[in-house]
PDB file of N, CA and C in Angstrom:
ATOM      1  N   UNK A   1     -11.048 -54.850 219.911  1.00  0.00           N
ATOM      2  CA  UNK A   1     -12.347 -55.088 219.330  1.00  0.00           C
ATOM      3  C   UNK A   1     -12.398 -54.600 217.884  1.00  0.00           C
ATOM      4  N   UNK A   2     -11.610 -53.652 217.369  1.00  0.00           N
ATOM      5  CA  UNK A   2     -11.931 -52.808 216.035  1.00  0.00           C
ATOM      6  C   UNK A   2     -10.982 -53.671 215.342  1.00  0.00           C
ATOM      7  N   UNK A   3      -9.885 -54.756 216.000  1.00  0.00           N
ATOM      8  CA  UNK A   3      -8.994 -54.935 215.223  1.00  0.00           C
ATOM      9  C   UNK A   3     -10.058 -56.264 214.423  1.00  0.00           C
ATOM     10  N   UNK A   4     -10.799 -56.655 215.653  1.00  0.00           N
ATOM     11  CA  UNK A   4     -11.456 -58.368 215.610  1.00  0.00           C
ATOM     12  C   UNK A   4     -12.474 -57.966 214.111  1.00  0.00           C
ATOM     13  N   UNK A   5     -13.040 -56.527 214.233  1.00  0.00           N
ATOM     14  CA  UNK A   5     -14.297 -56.510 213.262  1.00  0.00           C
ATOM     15  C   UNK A   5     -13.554 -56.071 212.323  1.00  0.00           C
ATOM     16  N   UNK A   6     -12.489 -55.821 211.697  1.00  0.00           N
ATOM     17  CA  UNK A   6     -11.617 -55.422 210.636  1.00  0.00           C
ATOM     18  C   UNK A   6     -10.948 -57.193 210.359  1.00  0.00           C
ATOM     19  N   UNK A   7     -10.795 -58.131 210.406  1.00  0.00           N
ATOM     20  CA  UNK A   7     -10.754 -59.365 210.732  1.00  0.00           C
ATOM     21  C   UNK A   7     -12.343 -59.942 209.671  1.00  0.00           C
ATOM     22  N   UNK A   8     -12.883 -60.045 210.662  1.00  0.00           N
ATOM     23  CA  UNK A   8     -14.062 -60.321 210.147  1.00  0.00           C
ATOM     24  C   UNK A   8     -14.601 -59.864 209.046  1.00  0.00           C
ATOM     25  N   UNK A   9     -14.494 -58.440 208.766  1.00  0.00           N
ATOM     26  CA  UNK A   9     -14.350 -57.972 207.658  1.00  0.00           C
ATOM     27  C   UNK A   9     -13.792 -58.133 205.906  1.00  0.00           C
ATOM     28  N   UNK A  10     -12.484 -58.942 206.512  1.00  0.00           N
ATOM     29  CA  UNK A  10     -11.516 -59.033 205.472  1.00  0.00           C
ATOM     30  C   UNK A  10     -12.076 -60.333 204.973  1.00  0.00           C
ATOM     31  N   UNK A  11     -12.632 -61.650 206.236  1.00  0.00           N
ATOM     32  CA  UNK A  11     -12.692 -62.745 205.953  1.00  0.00           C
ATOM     33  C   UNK A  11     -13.785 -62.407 204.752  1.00  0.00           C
ATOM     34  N   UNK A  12     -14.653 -61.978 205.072  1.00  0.00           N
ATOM     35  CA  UNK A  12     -16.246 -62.140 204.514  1.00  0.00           C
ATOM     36  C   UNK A  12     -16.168 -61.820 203.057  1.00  0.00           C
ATOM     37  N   UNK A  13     -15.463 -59.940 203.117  1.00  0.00           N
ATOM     38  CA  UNK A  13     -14.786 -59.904 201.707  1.00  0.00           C
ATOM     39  C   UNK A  13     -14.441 -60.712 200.736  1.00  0.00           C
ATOM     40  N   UNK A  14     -13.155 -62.099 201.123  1.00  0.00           N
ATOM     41  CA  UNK A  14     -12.610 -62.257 200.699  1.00  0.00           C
ATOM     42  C   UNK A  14     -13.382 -63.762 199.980  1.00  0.00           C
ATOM     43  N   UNK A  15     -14.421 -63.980 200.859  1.00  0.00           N
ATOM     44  CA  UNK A  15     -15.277 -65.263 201.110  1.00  0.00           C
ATOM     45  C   UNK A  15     -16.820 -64.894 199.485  1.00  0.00           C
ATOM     46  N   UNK A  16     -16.638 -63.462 199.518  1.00  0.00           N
ATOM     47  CA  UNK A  16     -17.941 -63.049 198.650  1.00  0.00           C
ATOM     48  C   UNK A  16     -16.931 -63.271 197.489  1.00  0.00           C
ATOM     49  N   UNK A  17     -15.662 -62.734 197.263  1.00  0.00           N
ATOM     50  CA  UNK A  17     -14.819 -62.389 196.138  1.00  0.00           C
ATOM     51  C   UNK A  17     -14.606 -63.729 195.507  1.00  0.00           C
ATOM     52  N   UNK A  18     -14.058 -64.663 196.683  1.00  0.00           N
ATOM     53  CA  UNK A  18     -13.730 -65.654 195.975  1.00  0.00           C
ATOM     54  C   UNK A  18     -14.999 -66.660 195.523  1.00  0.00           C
ATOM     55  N   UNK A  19     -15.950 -66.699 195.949  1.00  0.00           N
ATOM     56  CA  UNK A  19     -17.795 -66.995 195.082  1.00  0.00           C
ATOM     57  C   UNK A  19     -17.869 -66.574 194.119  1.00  0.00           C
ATOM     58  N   UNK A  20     -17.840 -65.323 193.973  1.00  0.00           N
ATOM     59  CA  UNK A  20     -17.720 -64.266 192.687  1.00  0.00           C
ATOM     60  C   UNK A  20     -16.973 -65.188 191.672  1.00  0.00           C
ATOM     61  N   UNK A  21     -15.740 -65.128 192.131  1.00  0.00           N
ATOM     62  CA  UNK A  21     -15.079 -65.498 190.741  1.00  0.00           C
ATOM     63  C   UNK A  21     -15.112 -66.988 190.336  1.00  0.00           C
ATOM     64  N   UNK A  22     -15.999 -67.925 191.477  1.00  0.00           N
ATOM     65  CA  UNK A  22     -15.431 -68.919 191.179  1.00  0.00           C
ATOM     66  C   UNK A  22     -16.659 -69.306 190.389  1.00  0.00           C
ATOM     67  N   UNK A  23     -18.057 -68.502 190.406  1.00  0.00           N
ATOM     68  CA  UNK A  23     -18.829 -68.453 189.960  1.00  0.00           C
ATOM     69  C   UNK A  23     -18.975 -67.957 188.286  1.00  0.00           C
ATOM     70  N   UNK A  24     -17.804 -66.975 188.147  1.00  0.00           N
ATOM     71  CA  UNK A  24     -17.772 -65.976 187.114  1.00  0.00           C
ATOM     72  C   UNK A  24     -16.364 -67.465 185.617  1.00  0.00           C
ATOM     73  N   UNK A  25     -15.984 -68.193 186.403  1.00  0.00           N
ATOM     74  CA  UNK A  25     -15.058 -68.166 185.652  1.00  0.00           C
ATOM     75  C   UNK A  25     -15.377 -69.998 185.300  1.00  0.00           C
ATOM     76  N   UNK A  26     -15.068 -70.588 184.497  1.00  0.00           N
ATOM     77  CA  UNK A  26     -14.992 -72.050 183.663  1.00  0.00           C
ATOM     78  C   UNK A  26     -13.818 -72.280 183.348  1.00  0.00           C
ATOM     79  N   UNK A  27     -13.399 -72.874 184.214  1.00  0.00           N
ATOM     80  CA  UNK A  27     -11.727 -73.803 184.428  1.00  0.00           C
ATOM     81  C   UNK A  27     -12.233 -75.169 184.139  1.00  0.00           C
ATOM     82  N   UNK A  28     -11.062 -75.349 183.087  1.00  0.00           N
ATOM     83  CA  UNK A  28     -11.044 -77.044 182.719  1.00  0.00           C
ATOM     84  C   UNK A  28     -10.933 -77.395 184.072  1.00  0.00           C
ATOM     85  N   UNK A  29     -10.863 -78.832 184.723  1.00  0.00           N
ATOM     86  CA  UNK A  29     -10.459 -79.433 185.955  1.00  0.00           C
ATOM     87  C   UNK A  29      -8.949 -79.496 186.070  1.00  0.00           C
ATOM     88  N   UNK A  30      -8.598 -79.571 184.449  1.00  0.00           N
ATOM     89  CA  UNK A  30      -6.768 -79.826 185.047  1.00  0.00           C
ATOM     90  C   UNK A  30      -6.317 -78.732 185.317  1.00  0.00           C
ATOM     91  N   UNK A  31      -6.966 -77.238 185.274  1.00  0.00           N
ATOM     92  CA  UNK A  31      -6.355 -76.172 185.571  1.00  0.00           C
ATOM     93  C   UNK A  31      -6.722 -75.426 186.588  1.00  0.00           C
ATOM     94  N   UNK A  32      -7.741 -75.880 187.534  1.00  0.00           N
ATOM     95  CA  UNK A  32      -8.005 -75.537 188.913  1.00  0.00           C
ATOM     96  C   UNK A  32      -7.599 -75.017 189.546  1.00  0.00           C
ATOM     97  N   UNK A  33      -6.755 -76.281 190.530  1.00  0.00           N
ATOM     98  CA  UNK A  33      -5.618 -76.740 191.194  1.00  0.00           C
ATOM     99  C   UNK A  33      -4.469 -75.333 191.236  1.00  0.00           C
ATOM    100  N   UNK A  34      -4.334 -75.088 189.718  1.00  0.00           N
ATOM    101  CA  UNK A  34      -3.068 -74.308 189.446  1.00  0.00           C
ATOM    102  C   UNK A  34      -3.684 -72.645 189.897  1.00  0.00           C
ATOM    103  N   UNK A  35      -5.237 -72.339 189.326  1.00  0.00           N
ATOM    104  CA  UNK A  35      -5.526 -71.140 189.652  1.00  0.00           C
ATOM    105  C   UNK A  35      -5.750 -71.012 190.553  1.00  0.00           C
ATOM    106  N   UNK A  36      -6.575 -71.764 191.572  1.00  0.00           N
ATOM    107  CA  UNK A  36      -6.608 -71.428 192.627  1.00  0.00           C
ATOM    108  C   UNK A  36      -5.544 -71.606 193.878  1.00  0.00           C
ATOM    109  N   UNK A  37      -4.217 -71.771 193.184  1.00  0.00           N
ATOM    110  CA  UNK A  37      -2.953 -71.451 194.107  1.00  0.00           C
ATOM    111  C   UNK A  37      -2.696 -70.367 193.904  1.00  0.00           C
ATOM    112  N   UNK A  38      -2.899 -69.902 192.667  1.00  0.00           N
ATOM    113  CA  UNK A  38      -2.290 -68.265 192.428  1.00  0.00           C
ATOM    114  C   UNK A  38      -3.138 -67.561 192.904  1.00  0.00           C
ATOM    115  N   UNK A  39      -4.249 -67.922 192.958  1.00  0.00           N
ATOM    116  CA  UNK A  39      -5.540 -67.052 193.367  1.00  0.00           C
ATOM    117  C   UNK A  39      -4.894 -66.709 195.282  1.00  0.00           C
ATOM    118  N   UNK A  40      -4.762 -67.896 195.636  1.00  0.00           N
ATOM    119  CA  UNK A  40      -4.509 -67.712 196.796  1.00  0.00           C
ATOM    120  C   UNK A  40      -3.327 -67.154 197.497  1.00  0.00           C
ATOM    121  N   UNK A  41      -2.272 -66.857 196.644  1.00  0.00           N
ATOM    122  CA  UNK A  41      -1.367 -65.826 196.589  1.00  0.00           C
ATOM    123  C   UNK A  41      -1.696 -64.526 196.703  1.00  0.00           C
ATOM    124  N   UNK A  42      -2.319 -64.168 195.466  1.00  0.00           N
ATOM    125  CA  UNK A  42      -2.769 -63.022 195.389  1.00  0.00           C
ATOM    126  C   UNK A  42      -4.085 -62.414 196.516  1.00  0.00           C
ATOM    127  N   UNK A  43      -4.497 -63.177 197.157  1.00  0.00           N
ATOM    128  CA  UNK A  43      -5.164 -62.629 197.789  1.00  0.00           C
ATOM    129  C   UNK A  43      -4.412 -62.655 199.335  1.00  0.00           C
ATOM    130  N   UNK A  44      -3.531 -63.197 199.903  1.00  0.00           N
ATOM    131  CA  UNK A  44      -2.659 -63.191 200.760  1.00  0.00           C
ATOM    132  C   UNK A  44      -2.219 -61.809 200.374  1.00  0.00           C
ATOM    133  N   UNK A  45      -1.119 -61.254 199.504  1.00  0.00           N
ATOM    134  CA  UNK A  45      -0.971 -60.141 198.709  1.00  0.00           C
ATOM    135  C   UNK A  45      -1.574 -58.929 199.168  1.00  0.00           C
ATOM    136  N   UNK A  46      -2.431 -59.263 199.028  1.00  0.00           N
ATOM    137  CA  UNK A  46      -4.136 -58.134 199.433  1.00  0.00           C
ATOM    138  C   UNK A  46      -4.541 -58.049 200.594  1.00  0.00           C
ATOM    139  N   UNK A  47      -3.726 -59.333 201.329  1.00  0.00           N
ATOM    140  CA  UNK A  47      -4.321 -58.913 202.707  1.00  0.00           C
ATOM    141  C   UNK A  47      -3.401 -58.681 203.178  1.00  0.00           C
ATOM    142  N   UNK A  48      -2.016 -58.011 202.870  1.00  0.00           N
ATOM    143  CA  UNK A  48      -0.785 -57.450 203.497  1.00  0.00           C
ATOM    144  C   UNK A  48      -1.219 -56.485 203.106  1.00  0.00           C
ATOM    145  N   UNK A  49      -1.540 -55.556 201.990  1.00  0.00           N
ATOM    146  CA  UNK A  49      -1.647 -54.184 201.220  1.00  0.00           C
ATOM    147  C   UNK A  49      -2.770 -53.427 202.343  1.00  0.00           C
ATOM    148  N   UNK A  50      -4.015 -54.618 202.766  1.00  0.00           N
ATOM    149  CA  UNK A  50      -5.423 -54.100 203.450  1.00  0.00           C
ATOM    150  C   UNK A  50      -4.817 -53.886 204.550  1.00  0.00           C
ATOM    151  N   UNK A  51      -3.952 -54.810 205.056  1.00  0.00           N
ATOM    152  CA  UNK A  51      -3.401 -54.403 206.853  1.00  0.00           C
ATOM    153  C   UNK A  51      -2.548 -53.265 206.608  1.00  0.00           C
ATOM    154  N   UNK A  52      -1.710 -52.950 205.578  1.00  0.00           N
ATOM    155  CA  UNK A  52      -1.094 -51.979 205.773  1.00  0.00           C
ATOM    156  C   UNK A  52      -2.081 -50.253 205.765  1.00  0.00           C
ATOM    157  N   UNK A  53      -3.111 -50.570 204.731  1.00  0.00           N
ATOM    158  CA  UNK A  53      -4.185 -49.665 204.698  1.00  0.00           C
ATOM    159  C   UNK A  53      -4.838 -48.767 205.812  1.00  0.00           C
ATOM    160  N   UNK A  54      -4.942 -50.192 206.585  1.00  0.00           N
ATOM    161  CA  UNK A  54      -5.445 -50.128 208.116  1.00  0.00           C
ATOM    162  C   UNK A  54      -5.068 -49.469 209.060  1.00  0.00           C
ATOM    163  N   UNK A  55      -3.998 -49.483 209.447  1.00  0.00           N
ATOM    164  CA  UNK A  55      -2.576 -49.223 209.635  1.00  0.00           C
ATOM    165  C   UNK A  55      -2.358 -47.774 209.485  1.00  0.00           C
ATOM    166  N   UNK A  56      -2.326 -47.466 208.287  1.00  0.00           N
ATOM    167  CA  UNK A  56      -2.424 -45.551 208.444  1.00  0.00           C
ATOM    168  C   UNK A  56      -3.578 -45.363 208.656  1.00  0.00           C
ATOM    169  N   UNK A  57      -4.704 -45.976 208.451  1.00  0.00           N
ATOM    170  CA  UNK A  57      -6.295 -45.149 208.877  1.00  0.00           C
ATOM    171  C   UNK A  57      -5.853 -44.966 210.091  1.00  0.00           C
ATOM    172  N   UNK A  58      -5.806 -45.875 211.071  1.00  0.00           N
ATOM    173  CA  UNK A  58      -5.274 -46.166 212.428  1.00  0.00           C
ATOM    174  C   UNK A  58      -4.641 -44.734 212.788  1.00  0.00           C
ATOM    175  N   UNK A  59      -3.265 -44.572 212.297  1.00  0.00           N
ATOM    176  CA  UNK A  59      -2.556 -43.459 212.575  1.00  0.00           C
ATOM    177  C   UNK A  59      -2.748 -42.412 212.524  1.00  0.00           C
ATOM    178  N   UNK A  60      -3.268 -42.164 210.881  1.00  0.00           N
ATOM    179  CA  UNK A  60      -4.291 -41.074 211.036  1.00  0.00           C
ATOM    180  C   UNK A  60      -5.314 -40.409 212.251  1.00  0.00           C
ATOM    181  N   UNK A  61      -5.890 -41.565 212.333  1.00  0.00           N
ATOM    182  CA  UNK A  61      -7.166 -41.376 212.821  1.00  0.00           C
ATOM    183  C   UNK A  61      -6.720 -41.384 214.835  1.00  0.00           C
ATOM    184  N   UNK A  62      -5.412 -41.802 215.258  1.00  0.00           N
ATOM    185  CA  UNK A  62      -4.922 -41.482 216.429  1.00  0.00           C
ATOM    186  C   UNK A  62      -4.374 -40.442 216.478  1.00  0.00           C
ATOM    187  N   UNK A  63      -4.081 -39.625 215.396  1.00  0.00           N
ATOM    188  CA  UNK A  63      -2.948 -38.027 215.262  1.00  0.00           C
ATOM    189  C   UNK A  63      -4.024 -36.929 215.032  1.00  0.00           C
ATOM    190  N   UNK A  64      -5.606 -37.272 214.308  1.00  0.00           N
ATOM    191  CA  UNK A  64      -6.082 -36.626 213.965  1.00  0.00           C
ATOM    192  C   UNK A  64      -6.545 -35.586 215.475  1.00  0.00           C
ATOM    193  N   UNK A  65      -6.668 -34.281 215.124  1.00  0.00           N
ATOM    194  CA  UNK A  65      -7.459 -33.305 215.970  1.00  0.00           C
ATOM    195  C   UNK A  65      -8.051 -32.692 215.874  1.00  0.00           C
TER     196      UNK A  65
END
């Protein structure tokens, strides 16, 4: 269940972030395409770094006493 709302979490994040910027930023049309592949890299990226994050809270938080 904590894994599902850490999930949900990341989506929503990632769902406000990418509004944000797509809101924040004025791309010709021919250069879209190209940012928002890198965009989508980098946020893949971020969601290996967040699971790994997770991951020691996790451990932590199972060792803690």
């Amino acid at each position: 269940m904590a894994q599902d709302l850490v999930e949900l979490v990341k989506r929503d994040i990632n769902a406000e972030r990418r509004t944000i910027v797509a809101e924040a930023i004025d791309l010709p049309a021919d250069k879209e395409a190209e940012f928002w592949s890198l965009y989508n890299e980098m946020e893949k990226e971020m969601g290996i770094l967040m699971d790994r994050r997770v991951n020691n809270i996790n451990k932590f938080a199972d060792n803690y006493e």
